[in-house]
Protein backbone atom coordinates (compact mmCIF):
# COMPACT_ATOMS: atom_id res chain seq x y z
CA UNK A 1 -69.18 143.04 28.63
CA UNK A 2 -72.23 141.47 27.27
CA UNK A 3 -72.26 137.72 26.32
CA UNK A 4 -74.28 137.12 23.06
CA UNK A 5 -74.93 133.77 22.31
CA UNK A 6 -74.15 132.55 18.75
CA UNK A 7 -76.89 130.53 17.18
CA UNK A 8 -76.00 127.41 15.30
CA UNK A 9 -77.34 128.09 11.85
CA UNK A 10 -77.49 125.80 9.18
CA UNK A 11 -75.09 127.21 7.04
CA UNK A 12 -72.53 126.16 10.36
CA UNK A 13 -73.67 123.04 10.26
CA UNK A 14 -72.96 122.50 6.05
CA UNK A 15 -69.50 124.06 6.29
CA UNK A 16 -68.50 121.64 9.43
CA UNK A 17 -70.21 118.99 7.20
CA UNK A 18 -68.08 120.00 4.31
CA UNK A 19 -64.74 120.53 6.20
CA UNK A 20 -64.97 117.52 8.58
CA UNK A 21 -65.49 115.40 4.99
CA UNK A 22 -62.44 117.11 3.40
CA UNK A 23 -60.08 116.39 6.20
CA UNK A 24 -61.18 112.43 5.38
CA UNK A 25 -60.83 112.80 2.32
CA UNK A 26 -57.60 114.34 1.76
CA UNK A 27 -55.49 111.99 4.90
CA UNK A 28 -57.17 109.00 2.42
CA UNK A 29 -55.83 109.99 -0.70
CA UNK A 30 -52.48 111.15 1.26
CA UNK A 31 -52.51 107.98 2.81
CA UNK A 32 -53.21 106.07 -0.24
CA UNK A 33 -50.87 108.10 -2.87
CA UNK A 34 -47.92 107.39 -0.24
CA UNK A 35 -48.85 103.38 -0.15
CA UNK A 36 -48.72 103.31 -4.11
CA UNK A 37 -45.54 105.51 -4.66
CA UNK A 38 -43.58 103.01 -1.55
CA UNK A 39 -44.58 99.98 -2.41
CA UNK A 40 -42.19 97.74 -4.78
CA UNK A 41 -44.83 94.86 -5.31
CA UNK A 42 -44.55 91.21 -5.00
CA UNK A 43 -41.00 90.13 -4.35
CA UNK A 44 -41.50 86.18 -3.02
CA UNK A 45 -44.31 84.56 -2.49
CA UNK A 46 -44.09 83.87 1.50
CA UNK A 47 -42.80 86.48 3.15
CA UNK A 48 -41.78 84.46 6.10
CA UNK A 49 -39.70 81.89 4.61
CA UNK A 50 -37.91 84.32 2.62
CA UNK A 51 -36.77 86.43 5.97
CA UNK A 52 -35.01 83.38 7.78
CA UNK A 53 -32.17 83.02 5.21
CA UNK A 54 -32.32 86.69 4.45
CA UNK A 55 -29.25 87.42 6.29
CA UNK A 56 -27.34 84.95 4.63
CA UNK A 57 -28.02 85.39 1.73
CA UNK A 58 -27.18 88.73 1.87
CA UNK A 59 -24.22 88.56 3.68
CA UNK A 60 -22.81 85.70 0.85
CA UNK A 61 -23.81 88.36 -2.03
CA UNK A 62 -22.27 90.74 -0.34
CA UNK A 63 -18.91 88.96 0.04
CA UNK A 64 -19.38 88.67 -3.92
CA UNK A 65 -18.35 92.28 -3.86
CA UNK A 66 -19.93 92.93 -7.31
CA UNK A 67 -21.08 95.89 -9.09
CA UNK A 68 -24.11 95.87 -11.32
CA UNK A 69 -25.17 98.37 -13.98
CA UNK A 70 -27.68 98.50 -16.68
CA UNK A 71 -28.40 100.09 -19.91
CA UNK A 72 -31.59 99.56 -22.23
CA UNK A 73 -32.30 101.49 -25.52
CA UNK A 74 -35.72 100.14 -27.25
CA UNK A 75 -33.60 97.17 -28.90
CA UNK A 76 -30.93 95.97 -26.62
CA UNK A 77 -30.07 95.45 -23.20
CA UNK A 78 -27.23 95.83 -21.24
CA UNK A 79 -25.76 94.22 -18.37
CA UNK A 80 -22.34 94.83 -16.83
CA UNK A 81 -21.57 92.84 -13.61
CA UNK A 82 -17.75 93.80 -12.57
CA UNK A 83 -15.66 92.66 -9.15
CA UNK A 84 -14.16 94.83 -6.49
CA UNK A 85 -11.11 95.33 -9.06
CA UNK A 86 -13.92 96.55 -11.83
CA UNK A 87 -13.22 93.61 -13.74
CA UNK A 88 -15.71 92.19 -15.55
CA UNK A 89 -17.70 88.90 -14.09
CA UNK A 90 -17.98 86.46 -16.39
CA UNK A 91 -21.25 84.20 -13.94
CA UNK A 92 -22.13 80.70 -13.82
CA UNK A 93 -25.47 81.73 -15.27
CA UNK A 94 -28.07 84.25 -15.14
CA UNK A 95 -31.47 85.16 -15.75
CA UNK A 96 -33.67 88.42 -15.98
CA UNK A 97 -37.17 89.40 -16.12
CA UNK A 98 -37.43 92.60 -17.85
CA UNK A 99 -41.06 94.39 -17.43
CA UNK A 100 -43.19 96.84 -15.55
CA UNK A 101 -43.73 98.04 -12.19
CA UNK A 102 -47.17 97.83 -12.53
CA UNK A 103 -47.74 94.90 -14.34
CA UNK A 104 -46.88 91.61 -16.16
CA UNK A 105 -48.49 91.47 -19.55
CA UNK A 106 -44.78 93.30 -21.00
CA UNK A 107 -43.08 91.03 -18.71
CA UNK A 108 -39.28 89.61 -21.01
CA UNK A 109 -37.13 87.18 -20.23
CA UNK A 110 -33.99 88.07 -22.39
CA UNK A 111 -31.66 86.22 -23.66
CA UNK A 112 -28.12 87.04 -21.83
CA UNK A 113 -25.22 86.58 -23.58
CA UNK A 114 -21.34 87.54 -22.07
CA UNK A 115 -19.26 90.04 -24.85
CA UNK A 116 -16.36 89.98 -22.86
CA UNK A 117 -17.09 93.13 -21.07
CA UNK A 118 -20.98 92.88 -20.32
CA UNK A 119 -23.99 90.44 -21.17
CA UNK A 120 -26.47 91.60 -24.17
CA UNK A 121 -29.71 90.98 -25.18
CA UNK A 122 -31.96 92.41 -27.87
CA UNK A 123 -34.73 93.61 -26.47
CA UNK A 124 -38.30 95.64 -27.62
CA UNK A 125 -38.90 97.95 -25.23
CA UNK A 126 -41.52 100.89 -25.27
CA UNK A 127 -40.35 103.92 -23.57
CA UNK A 128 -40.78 104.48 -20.36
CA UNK A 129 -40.00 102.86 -16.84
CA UNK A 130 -38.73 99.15 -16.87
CA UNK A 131 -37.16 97.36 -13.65
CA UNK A 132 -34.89 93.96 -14.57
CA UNK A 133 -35.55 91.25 -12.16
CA UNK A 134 -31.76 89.88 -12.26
CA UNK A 135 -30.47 86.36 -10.63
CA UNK A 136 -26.89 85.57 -11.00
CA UNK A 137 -25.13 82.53 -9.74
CA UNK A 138 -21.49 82.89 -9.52
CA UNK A 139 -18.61 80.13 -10.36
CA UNK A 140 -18.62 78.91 -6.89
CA UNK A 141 -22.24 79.02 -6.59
CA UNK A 142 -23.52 82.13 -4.52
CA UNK A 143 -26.87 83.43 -5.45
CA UNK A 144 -27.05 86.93 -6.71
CA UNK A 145 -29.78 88.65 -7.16
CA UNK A 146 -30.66 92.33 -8.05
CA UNK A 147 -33.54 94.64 -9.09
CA UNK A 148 -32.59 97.56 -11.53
CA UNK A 149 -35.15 100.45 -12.47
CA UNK A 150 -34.10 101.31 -16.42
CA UNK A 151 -35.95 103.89 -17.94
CA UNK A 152 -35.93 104.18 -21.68
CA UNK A 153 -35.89 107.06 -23.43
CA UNK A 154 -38.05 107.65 -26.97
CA UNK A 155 -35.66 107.10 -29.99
CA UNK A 156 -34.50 110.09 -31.85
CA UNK A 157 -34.73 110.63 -35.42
């Protein structure tokens, strides 16, 4: 068995080049697609504050036992918050920020007002994803808060 000896050609050379470039490439964009898609954006402004009540303030909401659904068509909004019994919640007050993932310029603040069964707002919404930044307080005075991705759908004619 004879040895040959492979000669490093340029064309070797270009396609580890090329490949060794590629691999970099594609973990970046991997790396960066994956950090867009995950992250939810600004929540509070310091971090480390916010996490050394965090279990309380869970815990309280928590003890709220309350479910939260919305709605939104490209006029109105809708809000039901109901108890463990599926009663509607009739809060001491509340307030939502309606707007994009991605940014602030179609940033709402609604209007809320309680039906009877739910809380209402006309709206003008474009189609497309929304998320409603929602802080309740209830009669005794627990903070609730909630984020809820709506997406609206074009209307039909």
């Amino acid at each position: 068995m004879v040895k040959t000896e492979r000669k490093l050609t340029g064309r070797h050379v270009a396609l580890i080049f090329v490949g060794a470039f590629a691999v970099i490439i594609g973990v970046n964009i991997l790396l960066a697609y994956n950090a867009v898609t995950s992250f939810p954006g600004l929540e509070v402004k310091n971090s480390y504050v916010a996490s050394q009540e965090f279990n309380d303030r869970r815990d309280a909401q928590l003890a709220l036992g309350w479910q939260v659904e919305a709605r939104a068509d490209q006029e109105q909004l809708r809000v039901w918050i109901a108890d463990v019994d599926n009663t509607p919640v009739r809060v001491k007050s509340l307030t939502a920020t309606l707007g994009r993932a991605t940014h602030v310029q179609d940033d709402q603040t609604p209007e809320l007002s309680f039906d009877g069964t739910a809380y209402v707002a006309p709206v003008t919404l474009a189609p497309g994803n929304w998320n409603l930044r929602m802080k309740a307080v209830s009669a005794d005075g627990v903070e609730f808060t909630q984020r809820i991705i709506l997406h609206v759908r074009e209307a039909r004619e």
